[in-house]
C-alpha atoms as a PDB file:
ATOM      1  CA  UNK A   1    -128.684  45.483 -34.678  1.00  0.00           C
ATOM      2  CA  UNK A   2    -126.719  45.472 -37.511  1.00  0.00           C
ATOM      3  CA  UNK A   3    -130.010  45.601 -40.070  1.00  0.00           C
ATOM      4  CA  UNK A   4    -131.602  48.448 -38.155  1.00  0.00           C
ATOM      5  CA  UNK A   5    -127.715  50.315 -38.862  1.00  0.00           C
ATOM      6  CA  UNK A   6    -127.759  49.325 -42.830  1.00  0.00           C
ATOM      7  CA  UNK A   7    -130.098  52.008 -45.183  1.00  0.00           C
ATOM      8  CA  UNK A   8    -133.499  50.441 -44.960  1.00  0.00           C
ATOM      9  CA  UNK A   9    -133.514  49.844 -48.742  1.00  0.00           C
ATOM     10  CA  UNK A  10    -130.220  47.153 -48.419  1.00  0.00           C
ATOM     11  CA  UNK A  11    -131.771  45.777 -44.962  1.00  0.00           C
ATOM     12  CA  UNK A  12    -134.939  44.743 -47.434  1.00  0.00           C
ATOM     13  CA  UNK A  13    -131.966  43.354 -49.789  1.00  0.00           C
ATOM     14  CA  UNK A  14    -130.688  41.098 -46.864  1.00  0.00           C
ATOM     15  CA  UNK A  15    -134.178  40.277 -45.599  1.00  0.00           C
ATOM     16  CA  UNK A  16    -134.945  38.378 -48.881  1.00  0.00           C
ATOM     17  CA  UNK A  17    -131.638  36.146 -48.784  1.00  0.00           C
ATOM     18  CA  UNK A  18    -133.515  34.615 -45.322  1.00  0.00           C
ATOM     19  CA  UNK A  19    -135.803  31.357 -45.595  1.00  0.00           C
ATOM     20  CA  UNK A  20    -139.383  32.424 -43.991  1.00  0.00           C
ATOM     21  CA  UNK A  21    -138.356  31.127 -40.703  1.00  0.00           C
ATOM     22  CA  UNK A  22    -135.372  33.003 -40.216  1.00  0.00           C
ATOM     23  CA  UNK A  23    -137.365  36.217 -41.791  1.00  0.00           C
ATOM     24  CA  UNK A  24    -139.809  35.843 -38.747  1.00  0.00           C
ATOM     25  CA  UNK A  25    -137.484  35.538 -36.205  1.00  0.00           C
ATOM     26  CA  UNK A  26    -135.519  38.116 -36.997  1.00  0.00           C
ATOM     27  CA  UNK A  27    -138.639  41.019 -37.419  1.00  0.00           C
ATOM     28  CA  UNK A  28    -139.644  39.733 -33.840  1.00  0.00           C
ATOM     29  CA  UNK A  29    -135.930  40.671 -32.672  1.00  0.00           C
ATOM     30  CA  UNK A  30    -135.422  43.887 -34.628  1.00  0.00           C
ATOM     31  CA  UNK A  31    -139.290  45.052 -33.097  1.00  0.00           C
ATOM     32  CA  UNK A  32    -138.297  44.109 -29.287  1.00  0.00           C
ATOM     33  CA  UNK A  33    -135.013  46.416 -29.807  1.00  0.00           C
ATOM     34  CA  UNK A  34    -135.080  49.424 -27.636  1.00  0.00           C
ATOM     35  CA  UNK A  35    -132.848  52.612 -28.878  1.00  0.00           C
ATOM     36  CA  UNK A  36    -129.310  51.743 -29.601  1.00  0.00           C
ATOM     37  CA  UNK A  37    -126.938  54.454 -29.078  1.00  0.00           C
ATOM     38  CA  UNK A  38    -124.499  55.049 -31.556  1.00  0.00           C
ATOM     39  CA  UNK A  39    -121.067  54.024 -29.864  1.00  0.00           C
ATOM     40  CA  UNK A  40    -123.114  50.763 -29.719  1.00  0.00           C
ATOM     41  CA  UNK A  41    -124.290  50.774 -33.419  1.00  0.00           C
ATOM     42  CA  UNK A  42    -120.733  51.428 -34.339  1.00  0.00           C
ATOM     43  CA  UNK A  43    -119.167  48.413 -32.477  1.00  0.00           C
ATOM     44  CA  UNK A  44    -121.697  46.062 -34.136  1.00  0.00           C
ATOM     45  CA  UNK A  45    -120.686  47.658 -37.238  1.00  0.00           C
ATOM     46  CA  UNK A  46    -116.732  47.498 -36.568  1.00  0.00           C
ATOM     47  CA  UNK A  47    -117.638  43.813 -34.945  1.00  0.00           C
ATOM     48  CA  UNK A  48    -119.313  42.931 -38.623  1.00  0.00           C
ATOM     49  CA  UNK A  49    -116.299  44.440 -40.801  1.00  0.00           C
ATOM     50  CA  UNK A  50    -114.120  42.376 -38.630  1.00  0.00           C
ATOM     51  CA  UNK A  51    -115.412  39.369 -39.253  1.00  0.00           C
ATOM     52  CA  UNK A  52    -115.467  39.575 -42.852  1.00  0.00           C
ATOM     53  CA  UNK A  53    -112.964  39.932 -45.749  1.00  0.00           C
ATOM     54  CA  UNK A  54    -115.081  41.445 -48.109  1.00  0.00           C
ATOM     55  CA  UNK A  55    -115.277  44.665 -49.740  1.00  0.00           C
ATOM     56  CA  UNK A  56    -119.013  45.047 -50.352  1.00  0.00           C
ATOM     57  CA  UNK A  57    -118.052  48.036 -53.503  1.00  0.00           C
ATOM     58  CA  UNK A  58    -115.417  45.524 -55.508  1.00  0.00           C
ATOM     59  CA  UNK A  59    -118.617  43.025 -56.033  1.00  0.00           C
ATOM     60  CA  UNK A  60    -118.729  41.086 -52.870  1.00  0.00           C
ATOM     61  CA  UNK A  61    -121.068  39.969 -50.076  1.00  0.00           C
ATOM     62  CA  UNK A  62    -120.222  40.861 -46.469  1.00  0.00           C
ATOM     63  CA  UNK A  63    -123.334  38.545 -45.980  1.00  0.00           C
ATOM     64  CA  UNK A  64    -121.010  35.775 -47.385  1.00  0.00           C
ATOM     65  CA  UNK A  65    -117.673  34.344 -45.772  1.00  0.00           C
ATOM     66  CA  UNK A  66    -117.254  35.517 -41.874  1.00  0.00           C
ATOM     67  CA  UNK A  67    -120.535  36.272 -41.362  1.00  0.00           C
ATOM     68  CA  UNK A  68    -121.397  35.075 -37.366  1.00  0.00           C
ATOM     69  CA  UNK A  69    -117.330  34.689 -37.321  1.00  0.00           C
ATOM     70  CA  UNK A  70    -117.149  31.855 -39.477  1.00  0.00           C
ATOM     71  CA  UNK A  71    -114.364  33.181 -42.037  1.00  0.00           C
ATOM     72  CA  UNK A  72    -111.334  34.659 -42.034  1.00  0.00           C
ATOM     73  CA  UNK A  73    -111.083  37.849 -39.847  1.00  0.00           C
ATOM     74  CA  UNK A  74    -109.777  40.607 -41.159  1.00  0.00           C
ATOM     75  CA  UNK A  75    -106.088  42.058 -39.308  1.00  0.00           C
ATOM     76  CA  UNK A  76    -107.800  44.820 -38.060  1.00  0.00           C
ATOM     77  CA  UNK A  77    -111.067  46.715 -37.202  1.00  0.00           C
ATOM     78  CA  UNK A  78    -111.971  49.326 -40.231  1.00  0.00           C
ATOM     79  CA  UNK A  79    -112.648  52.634 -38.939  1.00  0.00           C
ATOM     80  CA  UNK A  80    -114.370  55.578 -40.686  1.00  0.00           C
ATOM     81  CA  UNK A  81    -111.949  56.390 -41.665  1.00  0.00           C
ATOM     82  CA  UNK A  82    -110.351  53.466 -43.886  1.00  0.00           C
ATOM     83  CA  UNK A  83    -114.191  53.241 -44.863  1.00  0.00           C
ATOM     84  CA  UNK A  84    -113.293  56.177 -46.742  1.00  0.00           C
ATOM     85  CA  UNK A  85    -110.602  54.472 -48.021  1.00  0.00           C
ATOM     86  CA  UNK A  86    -112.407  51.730 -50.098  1.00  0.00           C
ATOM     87  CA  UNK A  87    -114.875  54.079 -51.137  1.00  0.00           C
ATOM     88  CA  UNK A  88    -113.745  54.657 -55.299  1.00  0.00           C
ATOM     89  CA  UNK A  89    -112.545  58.200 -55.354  1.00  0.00           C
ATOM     90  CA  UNK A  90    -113.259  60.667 -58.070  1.00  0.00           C
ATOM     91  CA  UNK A  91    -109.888  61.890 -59.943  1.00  0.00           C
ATOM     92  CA  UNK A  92    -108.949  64.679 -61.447  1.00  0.00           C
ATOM     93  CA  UNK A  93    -109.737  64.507 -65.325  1.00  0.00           C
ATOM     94  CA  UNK A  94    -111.413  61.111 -65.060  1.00  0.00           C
ATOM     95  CA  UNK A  95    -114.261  60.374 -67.030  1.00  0.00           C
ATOM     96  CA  UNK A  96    -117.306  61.875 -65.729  1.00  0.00           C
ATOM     97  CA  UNK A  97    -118.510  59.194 -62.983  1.00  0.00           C
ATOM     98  CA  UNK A  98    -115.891  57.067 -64.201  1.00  0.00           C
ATOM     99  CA  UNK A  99    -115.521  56.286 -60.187  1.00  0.00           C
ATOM    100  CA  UNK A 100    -118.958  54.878 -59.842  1.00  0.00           C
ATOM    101  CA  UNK A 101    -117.673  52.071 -62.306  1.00  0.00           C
ATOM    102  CA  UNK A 102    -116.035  50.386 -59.121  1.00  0.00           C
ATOM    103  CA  UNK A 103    -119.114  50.474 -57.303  1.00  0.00           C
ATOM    104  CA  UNK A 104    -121.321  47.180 -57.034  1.00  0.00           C
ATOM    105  CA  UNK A 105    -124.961  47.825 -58.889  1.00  0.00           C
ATOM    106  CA  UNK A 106    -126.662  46.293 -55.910  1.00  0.00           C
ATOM    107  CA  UNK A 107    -124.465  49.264 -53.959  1.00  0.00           C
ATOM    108  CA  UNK A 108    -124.901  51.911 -56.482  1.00  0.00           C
ATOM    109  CA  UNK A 109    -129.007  51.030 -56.658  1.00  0.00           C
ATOM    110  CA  UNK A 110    -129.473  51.421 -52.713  1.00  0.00           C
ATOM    111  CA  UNK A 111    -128.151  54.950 -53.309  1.00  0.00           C
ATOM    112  CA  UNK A 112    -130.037  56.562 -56.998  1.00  0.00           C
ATOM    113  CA  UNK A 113    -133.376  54.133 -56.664  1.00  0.00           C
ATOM    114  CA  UNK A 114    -135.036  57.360 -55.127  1.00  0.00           C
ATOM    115  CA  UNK A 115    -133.297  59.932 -57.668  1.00  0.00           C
ATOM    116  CA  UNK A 116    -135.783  61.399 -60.193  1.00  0.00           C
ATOM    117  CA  UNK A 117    -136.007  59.441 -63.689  1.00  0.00           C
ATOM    118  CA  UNK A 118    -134.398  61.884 -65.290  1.00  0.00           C
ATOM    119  CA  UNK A 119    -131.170  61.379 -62.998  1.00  0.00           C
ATOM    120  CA  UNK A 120    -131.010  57.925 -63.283  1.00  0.00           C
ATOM    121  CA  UNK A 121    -130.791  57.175 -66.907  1.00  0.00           C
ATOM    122  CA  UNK A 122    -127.944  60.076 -66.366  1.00  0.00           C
ATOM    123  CA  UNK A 123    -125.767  58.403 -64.062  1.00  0.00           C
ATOM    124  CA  UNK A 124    -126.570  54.979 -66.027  1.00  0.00           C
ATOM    125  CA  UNK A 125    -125.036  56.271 -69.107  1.00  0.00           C
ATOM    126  CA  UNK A 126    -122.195  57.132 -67.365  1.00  0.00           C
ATOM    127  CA  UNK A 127    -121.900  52.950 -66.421  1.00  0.00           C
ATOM    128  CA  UNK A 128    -120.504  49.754 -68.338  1.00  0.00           C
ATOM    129  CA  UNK A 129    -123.530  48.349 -70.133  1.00  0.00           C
ATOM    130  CA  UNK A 130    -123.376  45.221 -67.719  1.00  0.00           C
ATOM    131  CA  UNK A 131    -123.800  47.385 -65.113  1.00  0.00           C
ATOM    132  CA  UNK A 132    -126.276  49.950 -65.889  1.00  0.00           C
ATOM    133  CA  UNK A 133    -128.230  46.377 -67.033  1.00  0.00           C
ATOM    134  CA  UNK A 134    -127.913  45.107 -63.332  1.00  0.00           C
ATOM    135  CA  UNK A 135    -129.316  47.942 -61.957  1.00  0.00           C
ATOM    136  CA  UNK A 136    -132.187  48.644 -64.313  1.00  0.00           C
ATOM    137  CA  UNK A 137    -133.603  45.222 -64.022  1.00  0.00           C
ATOM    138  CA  UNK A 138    -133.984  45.709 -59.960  1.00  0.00           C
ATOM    139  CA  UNK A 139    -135.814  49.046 -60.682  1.00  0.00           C
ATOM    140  CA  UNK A 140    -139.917  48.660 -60.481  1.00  0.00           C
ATOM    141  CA  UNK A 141    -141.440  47.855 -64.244  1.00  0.00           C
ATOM    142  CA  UNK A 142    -142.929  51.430 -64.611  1.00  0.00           C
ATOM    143  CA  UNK A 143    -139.574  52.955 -63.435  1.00  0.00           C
ATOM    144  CA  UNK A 144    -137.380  50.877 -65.359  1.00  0.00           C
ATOM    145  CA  UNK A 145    -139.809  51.928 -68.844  1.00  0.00           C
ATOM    146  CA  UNK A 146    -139.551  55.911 -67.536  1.00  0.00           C
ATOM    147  CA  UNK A 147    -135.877  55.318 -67.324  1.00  0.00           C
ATOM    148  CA  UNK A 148    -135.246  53.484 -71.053  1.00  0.00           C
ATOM    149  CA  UNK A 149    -137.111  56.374 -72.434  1.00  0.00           C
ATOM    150  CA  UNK A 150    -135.267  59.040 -71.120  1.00  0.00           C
ATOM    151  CA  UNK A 151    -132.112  57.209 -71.245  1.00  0.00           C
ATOM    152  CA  UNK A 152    -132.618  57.055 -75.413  1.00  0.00           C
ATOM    153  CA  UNK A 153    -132.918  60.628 -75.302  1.00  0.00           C
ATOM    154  CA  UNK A 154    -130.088  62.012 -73.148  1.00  0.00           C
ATOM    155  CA  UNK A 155    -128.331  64.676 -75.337  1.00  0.00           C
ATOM    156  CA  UNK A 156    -125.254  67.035 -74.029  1.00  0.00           C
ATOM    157  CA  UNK A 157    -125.297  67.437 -70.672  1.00  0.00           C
ATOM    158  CA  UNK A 158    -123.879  70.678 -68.734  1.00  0.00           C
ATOM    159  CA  UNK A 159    -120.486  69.948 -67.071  1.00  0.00           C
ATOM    160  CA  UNK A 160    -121.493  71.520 -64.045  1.00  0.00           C
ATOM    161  CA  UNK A 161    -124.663  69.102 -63.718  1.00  0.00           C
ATOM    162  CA  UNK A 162    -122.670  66.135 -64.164  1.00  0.00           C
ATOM    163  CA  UNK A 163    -119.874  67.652 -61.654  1.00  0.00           C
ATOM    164  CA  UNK A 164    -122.692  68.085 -58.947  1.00  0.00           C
ATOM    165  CA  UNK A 165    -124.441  64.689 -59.517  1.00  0.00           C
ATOM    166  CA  UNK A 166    -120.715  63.225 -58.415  1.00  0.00           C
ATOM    167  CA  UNK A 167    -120.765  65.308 -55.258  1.00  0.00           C
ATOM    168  CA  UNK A 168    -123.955  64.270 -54.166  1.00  0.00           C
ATOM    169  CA  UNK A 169    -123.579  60.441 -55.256  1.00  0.00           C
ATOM    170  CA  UNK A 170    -120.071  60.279 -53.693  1.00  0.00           C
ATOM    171  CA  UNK A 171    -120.980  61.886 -50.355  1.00  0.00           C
ATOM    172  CA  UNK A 172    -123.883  59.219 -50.245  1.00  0.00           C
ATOM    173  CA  UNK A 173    -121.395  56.667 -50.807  1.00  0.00           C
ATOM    174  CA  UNK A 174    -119.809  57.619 -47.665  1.00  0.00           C
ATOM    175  CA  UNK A 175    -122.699  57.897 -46.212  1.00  0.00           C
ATOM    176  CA  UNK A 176    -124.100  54.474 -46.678  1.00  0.00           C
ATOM    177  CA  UNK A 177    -120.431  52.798 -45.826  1.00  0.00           C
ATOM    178  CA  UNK A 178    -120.311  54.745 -42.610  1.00  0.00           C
ATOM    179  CA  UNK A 179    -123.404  53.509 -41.838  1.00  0.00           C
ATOM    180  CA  UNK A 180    -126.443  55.813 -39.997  1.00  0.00           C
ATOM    181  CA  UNK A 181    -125.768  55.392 -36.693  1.00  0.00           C
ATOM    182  CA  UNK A 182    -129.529  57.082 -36.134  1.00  0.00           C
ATOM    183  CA  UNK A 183    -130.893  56.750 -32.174  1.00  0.00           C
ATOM    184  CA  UNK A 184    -134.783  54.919 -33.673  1.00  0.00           C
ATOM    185  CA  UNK A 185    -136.468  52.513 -32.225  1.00  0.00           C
ATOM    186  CA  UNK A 186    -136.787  48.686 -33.918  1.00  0.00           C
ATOM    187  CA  UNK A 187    -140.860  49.006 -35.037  1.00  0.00           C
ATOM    188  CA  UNK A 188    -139.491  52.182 -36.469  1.00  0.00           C
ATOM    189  CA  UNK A 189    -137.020  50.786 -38.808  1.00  0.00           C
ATOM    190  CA  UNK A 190    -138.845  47.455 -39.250  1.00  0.00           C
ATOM    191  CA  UNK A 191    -141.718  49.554 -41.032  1.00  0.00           C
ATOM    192  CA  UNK A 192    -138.969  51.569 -42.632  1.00  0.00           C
ATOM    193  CA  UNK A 193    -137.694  48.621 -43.870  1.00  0.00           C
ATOM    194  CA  UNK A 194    -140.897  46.819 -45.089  1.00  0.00           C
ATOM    195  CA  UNK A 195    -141.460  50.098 -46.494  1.00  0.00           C
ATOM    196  CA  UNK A 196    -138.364  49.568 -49.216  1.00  0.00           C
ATOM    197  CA  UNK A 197    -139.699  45.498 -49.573  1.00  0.00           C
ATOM    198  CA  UNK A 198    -141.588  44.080 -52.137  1.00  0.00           C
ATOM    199  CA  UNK A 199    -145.104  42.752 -51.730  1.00  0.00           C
ATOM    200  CA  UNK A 200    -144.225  39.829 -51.434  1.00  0.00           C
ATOM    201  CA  UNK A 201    -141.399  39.824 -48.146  1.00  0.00           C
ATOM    202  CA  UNK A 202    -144.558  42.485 -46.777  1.00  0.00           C
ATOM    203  CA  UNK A 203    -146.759  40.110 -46.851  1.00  0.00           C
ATOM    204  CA  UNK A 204    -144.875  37.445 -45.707  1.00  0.00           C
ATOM    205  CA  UNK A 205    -143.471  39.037 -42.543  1.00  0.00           C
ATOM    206  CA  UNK A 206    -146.893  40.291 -41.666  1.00  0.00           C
ATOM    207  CA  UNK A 207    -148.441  37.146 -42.033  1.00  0.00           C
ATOM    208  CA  UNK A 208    -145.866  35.604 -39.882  1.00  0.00           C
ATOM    209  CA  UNK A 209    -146.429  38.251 -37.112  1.00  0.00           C
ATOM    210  CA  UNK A 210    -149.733  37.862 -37.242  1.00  0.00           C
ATOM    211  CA  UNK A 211    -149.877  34.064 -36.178  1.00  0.00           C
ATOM    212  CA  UNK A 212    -146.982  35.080 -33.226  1.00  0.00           C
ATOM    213  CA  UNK A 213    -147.766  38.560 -32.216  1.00  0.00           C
ATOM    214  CA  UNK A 214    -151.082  39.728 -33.372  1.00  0.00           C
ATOM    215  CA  UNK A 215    -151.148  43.142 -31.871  1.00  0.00           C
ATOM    216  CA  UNK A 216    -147.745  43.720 -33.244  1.00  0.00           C
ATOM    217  CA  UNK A 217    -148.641  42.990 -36.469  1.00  0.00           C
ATOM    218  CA  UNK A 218    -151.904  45.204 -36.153  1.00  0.00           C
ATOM    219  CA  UNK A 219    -149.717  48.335 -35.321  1.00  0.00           C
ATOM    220  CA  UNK A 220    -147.217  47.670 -37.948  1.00  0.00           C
ATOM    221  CA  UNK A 221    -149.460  47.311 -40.364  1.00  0.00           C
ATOM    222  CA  UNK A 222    -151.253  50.065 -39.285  1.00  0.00           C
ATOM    223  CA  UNK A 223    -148.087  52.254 -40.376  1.00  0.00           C
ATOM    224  CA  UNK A 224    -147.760  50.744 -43.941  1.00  0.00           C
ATOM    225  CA  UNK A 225    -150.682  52.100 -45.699  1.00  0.00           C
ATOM    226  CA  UNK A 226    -151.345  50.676 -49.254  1.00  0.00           C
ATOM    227  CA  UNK A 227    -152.343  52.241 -52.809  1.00  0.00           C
ATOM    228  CA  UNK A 228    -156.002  51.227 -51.706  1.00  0.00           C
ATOM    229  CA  UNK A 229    -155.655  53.382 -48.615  1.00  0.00           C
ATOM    230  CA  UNK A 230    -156.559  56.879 -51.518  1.00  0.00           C
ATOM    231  CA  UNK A 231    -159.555  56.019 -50.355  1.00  0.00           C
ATOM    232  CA  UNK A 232    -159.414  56.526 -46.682  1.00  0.00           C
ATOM    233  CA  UNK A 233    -157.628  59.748 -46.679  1.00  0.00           C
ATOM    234  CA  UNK A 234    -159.345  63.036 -46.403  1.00  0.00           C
ATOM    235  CA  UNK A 235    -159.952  65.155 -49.981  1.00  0.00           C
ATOM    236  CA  UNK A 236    -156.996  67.270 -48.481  1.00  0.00           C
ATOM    237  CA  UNK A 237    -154.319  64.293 -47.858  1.00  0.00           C
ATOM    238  CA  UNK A 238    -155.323  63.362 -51.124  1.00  0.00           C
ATOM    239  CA  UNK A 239    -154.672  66.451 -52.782  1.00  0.00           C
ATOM    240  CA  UNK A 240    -150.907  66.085 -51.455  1.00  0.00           C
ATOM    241  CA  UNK A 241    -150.602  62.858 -52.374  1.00  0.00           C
ATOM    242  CA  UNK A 242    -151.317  63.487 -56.071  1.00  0.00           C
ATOM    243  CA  UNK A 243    -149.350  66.715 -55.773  1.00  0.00           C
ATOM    244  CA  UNK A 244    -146.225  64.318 -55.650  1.00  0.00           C
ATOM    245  CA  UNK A 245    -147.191  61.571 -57.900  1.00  0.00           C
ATOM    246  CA  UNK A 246    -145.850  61.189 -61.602  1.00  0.00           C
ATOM    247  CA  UNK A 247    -148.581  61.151 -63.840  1.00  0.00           C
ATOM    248  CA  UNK A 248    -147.510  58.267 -66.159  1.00  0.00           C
ATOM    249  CA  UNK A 249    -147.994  56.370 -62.582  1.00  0.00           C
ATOM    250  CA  UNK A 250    -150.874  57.549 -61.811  1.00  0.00           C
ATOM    251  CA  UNK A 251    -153.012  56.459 -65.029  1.00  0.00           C
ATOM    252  CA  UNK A 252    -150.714  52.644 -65.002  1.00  0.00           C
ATOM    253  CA  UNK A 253    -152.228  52.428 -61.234  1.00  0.00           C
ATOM    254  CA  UNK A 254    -155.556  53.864 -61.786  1.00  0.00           C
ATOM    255  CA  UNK A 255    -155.756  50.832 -64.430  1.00  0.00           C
ATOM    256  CA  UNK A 256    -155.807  48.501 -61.253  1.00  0.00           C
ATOM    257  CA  UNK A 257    -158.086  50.317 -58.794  1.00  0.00           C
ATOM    258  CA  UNK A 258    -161.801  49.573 -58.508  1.00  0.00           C
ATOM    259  CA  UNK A 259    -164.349  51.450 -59.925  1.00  0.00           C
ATOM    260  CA  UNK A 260    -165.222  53.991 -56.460  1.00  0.00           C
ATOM    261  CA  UNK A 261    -161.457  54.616 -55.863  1.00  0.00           C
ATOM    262  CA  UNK A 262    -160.969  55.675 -59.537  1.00  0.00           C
ATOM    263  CA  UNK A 263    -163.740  58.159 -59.490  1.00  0.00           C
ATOM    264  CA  UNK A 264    -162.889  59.650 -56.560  1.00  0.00           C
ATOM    265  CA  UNK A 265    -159.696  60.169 -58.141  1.00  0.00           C
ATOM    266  CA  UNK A 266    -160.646  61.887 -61.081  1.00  0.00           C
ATOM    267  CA  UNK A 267    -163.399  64.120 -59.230  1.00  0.00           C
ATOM    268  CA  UNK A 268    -160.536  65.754 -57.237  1.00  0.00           C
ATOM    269  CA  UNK A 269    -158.852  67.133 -60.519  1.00  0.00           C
ATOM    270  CA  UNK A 270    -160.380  69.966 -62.735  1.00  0.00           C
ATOM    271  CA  UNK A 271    -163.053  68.562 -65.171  1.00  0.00           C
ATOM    272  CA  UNK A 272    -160.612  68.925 -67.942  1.00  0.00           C
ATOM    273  CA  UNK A 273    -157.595  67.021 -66.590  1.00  0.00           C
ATOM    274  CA  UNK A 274    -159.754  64.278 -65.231  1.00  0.00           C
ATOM    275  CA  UNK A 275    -160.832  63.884 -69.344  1.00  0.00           C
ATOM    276  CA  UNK A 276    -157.460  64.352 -70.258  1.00  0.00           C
ATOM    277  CA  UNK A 277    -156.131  61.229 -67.578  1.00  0.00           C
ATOM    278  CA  UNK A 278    -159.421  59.145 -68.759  1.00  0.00           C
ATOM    279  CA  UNK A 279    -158.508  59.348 -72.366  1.00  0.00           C
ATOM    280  CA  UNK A 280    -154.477  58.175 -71.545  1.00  0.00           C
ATOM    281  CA  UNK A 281    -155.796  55.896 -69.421  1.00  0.00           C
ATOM    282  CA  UNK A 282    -158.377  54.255 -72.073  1.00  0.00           C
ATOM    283  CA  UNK A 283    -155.327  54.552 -75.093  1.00  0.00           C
ATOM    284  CA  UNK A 284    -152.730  53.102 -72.738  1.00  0.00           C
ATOM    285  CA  UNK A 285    -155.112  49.254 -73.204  1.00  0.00           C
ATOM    286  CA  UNK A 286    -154.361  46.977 -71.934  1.00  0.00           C
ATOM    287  CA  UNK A 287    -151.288  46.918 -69.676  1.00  0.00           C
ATOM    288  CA  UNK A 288    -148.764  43.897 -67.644  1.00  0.00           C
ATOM    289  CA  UNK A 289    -149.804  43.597 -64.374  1.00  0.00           C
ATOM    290  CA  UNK A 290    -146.550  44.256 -63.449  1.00  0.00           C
ATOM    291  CA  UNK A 291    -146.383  47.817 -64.612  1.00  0.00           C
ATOM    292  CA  UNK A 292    -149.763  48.306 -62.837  1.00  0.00           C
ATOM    293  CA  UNK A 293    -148.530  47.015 -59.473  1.00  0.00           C
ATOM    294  CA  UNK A 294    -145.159  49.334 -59.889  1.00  0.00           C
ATOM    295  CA  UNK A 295    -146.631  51.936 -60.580  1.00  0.00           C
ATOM    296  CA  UNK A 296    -149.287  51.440 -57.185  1.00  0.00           C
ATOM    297  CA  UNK A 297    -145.825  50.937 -55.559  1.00  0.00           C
ATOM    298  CA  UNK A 298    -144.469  54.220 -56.035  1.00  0.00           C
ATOM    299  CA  UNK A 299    -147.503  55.697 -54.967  1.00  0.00           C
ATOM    300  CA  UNK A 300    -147.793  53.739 -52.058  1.00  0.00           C
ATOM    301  CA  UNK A 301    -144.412  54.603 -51.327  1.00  0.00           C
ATOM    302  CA  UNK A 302    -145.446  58.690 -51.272  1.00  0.00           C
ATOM    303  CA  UNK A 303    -148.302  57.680 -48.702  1.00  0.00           C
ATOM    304  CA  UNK A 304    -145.946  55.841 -45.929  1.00  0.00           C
ATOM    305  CA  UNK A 305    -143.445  58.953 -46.847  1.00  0.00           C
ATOM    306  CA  UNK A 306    -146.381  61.679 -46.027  1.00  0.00           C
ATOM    307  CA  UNK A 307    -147.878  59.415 -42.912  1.00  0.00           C
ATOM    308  CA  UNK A 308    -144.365  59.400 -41.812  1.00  0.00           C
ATOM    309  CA  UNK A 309    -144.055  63.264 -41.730  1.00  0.00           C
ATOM    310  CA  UNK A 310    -147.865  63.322 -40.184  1.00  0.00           C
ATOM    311  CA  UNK A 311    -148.998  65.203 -43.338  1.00  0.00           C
ATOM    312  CA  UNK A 312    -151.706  62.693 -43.989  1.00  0.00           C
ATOM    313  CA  UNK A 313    -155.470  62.225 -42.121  1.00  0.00           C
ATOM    314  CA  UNK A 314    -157.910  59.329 -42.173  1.00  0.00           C
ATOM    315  CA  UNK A 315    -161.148  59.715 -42.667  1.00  0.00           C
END
């Protein structure tokens, strides 16, 4: 219960601190869970901050000591509202973002890793080099290189930008301390969650479910369609999903797709921009496997978004 309360993205985080095992067990928990209502949600949460000592934004683990009640308990329950109170504030004539210098990357990454490029390598020249460092290097390969580039070009930024990007990221903070006490059901979150994992964890849990519960495993997977999946989608789905996808990631995937996908790829863009992706695509060389497979991830990632919403349909 308290995985299905965190943001799916810090669930995945937790997930891959398990041995196999323990992985497996707890997916076959999370998908038996029926809706929780929120009174209950918040008691596990309140249960979990009492049991642990921790402050998860000054650099700590609340996975660590008191975890299961085996540290020290904290003197009291923390409430929303002395949530609030550990969240770093932002002060009058503070640097700008200064206050997200007091935030753990691991923290800080669960709420930007969705923010456009662009605002990233904003908010991570606002950081400490050893933390802007941290959280690049647990950003996909093809993000991390979109990030570096416009990070080396950032000029003078308009105070008011800068002034709304703390809004947003501080509310978030909130947010994600509060915890999203969201009614869902636990297949839901465990594809939302497998949606924010790597390959690897995917694969793993599925795998696992597949030996234990087969038809679970079949309708999960189901849900969490894969960069190969272009292909099974109708020329209209397709047209939306390449409405939404950065084109420096689509030529780094296309460099891993087999010959039929690719075509059909470049046949559903105007003769001259399908020349004009084939020619970046033939320059680009070869490439690390790793920027290929981050790049198929943030297009796989638009898919499960759009089959989500129902905007997608199979052939």
């Amino acid at each position: 219960m308290l995985l299905i309360s965190l943001p799916p993205e810090v669930s995945a985080q937790v997930f891959r601190e398990f041995g196999p095992e323990e992985v497996q067990a707890i997916s076959q928990e999370i998908s038996k869970l029926p809706q929780i209502s929120p009174e209950i949600r918040a008691q596990v949460i309140e249960e979990f901050l009492h049991s642990s000592t921790v402050d998860v934004l000054k650099g700590g683990s609340p996975l660590g000591r008191g975890f299961g009640g085996g540290g020290t308990t904290a003197p009291s329950m923390m409430s929303g509202e002395d949530m609030r109170a550990t969240v770093p504030r932002i002060t009058p004539g503070s640097r700008p973002l200064e206050f997200l210098r007091k935030v753990d990357p691991k923290q800080l990454l669960s709420i930007i890793r969705k923010e456009h490029p662009q605002t990233i390598a904003l908010i991570l020249s606002h950081l400490q080099a050893s933390q802007a460092s941290a959280v690049l290097a647990e950003l996909p390969a093809a993000m991390q290189t979109e990030v570096a580039t416009r990070l080396a070009s950032i000029d003078k930024v308009v105070p008011e930008i800068i002034q709304e990007v703390e809004r947003v990221l501080e509310n978030r903070l909130f947010a994600v301390m509060e915890g999203d006490y969201r009614e869902t059901e636990g297949r839901e979150v465990l594809v939302e969650i497998l949606s924010q994992a790597d390959r690897s964890l995917e694969d793993g849990i599925i795998k696992g479910l597949t030996q234990k519960k087969p038809h679970l495993a079949s309708e999960i997977k189901d849900k969490l369609c894969d960069f190969e999946d272009l292909q099974n989608i109708d020329d209209q789905s397709l047209q939306q999903v390449l409405r939404l996808t950065d084109i420096r990631d689509l030529v780094l995937a296309l460099k891993g797709a087999n010959k039929e996908l690719q075509e059909r790829i470049y046949n559903a863009f105007s003769p001259e921009m399908a020349k004009a992706l084939r020619e970046e695509s033939e320059s680009l060389g070869q490439v690390p496997w790793e920027e290929v497979k981050g790049a198929q991830q943030q297009i796989r990632n638009i898919l499960r978004g759009l089959v989500t919403l129902g905007k997608l349909k199979f052939k």
